[in-house]
C-alpha atoms as a PDB file:
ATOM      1  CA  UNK A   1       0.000   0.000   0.000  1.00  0.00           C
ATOM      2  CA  UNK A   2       1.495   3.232  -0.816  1.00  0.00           C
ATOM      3  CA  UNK A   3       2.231   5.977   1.945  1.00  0.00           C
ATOM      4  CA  UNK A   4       2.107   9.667   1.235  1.00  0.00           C
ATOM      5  CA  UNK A   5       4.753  10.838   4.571  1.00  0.00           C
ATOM      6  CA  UNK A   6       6.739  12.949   1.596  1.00  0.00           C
ATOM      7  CA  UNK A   7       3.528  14.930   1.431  1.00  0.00           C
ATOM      8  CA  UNK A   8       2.402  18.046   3.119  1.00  0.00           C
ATOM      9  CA  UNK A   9      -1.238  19.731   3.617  1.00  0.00           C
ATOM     10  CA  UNK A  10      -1.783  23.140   4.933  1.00  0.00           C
ATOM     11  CA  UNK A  11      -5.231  24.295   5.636  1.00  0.00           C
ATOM     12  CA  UNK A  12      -6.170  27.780   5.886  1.00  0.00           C
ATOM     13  CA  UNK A  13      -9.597  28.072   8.325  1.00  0.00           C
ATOM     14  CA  UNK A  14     -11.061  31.323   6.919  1.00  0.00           C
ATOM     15  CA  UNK A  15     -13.519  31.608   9.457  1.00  0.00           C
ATOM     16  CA  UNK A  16     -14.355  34.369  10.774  1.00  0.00           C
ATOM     17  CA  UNK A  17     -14.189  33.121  14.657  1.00  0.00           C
ATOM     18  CA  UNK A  18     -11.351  33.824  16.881  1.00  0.00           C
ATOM     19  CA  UNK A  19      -9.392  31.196  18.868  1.00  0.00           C
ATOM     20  CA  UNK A  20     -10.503  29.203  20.675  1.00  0.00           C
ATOM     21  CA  UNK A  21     -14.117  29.781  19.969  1.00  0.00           C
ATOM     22  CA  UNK A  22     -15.665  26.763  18.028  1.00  0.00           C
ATOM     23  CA  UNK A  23     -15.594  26.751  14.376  1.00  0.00           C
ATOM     24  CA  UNK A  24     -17.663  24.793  11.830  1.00  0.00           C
ATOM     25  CA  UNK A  25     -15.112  25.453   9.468  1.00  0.00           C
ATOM     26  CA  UNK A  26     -12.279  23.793  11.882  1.00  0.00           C
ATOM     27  CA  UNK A  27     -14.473  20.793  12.649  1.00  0.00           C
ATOM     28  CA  UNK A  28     -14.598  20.390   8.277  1.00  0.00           C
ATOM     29  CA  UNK A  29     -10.598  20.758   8.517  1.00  0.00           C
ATOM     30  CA  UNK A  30     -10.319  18.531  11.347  1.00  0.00           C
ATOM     31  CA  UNK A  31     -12.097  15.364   9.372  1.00  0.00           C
ATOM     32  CA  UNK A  32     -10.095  15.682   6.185  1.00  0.00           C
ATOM     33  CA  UNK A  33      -6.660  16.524   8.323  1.00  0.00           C
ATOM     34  CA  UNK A  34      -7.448  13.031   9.953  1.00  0.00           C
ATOM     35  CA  UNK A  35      -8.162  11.512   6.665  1.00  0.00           C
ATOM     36  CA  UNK A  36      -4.088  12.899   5.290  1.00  0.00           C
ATOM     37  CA  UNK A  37      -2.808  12.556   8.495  1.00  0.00           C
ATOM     38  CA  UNK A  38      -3.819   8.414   8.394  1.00  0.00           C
ATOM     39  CA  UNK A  39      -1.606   8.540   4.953  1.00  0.00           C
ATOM     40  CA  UNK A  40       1.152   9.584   6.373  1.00  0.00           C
ATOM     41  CA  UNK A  41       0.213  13.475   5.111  1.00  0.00           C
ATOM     42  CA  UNK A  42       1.614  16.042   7.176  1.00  0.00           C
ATOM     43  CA  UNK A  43      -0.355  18.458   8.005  1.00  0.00           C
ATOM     44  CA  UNK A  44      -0.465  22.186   9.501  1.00  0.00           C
ATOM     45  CA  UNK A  45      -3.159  24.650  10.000  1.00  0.00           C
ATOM     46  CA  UNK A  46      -3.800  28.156  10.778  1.00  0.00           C
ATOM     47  CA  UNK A  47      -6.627  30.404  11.265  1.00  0.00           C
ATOM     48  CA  UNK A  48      -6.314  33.766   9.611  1.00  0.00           C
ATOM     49  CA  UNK A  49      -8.246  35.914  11.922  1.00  0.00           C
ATOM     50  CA  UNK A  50      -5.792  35.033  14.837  1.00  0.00           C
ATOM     51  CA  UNK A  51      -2.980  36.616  12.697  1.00  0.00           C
ATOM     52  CA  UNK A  52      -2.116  40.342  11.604  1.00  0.00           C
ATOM     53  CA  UNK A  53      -2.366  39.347   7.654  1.00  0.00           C
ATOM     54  CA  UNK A  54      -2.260  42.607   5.324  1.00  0.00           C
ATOM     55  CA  UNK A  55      -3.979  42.206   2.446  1.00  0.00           C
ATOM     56  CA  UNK A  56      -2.525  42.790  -0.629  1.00  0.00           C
ATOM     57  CA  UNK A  57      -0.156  41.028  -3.811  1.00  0.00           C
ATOM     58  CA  UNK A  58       2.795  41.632  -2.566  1.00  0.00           C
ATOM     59  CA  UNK A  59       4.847  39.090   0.372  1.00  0.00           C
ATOM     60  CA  UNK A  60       5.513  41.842   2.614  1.00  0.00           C
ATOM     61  CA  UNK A  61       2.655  44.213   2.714  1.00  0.00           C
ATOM     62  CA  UNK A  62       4.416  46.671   5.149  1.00  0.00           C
ATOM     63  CA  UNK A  63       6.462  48.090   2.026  1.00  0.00           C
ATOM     64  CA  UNK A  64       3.147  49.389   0.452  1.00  0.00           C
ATOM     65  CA  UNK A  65       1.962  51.363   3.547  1.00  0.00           C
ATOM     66  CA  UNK A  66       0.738  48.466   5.925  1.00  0.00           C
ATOM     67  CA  UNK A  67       2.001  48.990   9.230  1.00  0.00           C
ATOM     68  CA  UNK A  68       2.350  45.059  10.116  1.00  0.00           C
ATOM     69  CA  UNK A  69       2.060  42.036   7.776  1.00  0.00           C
ATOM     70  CA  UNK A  70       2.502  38.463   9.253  1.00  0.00           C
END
């Protein structure tokens, strides 16, 4: 049976809940991380609203007048 540990998943919960407050969306992530995760998938997740994310194009929005961009 083939194994998938060279893999990696990230999932990005765009809800719009702040940690640690329950999320549909994270209970969603949470079954299909289990499903990679039993291949051997290694997975990571974050939650944007719990981070200072700029929006924008460019990878570091804080040379285009953000003041902070994680």
């Amino acid at each position: 049976m083939p194994t998938h540990d060279d893999l990696r998943a990230l999932f990005i919960n765009c809800t719009l809940k702040r940690s640690p407050e329950p999320s549909n969306t994270q209970g969603l992530i949470d079954l299909s991380a289990h499903i990679m995760e039993k291949q051997g998938v290694r997975v990571d997740h974050i939650r944007a609203v719990d981070h200072d994310i700029a929006t924008g194009v460019w990878p570091d929005m804080t040379e285009h007048g953000w003041p902070s961009d994680e």
